[in-house]
Protein backbone atom coordinates (compact mmCIF):
# COMPACT_ATOMS: atom_id res chain seq x y z
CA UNK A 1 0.00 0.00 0.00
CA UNK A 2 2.81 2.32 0.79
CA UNK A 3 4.62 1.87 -2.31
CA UNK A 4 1.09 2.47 -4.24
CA UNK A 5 0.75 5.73 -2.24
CA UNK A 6 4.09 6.66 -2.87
CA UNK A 7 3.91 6.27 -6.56
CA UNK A 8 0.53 7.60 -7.47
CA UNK A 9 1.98 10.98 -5.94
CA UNK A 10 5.04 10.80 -7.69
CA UNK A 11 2.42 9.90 -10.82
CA UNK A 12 0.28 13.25 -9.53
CA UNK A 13 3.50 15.58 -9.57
CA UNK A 14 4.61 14.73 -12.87
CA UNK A 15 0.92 15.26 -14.21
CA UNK A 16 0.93 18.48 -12.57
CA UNK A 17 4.23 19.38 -14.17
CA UNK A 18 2.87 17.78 -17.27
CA UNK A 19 -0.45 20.14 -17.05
CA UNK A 20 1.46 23.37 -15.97
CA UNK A 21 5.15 23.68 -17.40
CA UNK A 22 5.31 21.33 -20.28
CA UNK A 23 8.64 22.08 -21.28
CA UNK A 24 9.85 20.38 -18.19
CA UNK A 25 10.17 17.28 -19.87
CA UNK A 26 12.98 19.03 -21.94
CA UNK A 27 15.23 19.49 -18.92
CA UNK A 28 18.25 16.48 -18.20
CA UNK A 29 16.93 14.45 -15.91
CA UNK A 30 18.30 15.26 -12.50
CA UNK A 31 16.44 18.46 -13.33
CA UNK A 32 13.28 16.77 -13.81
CA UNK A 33 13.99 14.59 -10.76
CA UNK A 34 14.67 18.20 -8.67
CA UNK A 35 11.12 19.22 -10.02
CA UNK A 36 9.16 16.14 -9.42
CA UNK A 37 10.60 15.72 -5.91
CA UNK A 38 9.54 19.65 -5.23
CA UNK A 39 6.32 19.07 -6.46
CA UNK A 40 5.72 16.28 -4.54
CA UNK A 41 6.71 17.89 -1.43
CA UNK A 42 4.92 21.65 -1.89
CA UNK A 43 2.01 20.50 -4.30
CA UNK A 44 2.05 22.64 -7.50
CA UNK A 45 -0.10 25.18 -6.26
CA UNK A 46 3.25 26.69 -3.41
CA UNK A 47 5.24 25.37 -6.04
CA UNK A 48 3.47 27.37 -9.19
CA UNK A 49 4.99 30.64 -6.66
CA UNK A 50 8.29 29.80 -8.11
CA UNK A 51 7.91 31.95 -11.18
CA UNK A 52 11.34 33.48 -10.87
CA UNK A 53 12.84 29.76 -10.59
CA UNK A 54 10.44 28.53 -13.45
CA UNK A 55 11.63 31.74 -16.27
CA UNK A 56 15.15 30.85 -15.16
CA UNK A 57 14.97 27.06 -16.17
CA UNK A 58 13.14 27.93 -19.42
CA UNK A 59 15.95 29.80 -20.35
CA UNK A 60 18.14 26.72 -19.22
CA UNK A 61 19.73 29.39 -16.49
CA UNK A 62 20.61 26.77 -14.11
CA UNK A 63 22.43 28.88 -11.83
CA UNK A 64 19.84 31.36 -11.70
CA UNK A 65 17.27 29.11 -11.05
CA UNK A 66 19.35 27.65 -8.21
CA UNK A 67 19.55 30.84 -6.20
CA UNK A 68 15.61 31.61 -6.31
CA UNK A 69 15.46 28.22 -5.01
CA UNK A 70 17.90 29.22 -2.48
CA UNK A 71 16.18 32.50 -1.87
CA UNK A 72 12.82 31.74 -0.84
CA UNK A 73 10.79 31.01 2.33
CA UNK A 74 10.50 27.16 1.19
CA UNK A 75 14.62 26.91 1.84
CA UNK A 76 14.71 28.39 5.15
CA UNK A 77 12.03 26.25 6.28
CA UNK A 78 13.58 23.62 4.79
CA UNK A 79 16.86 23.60 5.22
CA UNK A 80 19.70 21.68 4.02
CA UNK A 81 17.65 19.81 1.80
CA UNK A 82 16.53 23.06 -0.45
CA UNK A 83 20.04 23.36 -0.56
CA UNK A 84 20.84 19.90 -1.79
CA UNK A 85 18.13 20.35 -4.46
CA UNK A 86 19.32 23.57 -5.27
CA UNK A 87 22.73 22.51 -6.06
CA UNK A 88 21.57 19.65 -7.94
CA UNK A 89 19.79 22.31 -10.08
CA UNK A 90 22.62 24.44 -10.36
CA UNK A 91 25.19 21.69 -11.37
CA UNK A 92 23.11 18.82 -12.41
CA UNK A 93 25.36 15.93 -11.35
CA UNK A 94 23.68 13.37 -8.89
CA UNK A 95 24.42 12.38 -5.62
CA UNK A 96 26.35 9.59 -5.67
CA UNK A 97 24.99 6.87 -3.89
CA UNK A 98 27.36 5.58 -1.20
């Protein structure tokens, strides 16, 4: 049941995406993976806030799009985590997997 859960709101946030910012499919895929994971976690409509963030990655300004990830009221709530996902914008390499 948990996985089920787990993946039908994975399944919701990519539809979301899908509905909203179609071009996101364009992006590498660690940037798609950033997007689906913050979707999942704020729901599209706190995420749809991220216009800034959004304009940047359209224009494939990963750097850009990093710091209004950084710069928001979602990262210092969060915490290290925004700034995991934010660097994994920025750079696009994965976490390696130790």
């Amino acid at each position: 049941e948990r996985n089920l859960l787990l993946n039908g709101r994975i399944s919701d946030a990519m539809i979301d995406l899908d509905r909203n910012i179609p071009w996101w499919t364009e992006l590498d895929e660690v940037r798609r993976q950033v997007l689906v994971e913050l979707c999942y976690n704020m729901g599209w409509p706190k995420l749809s806030r991220f216009s800034k963030m959004f304009a940047a990655l359209h224009r494939r300004d990963y750097q850009v799009a990093a710091i209004e990830m950084r710069d928001s009221i979602w990262a210092r709530q969060v915490g290290q985590r925004a700034h995991t996902l934010a660097d994994l914008m920025q750079n696009g390499d994965p976490i390696p997997i130790a």
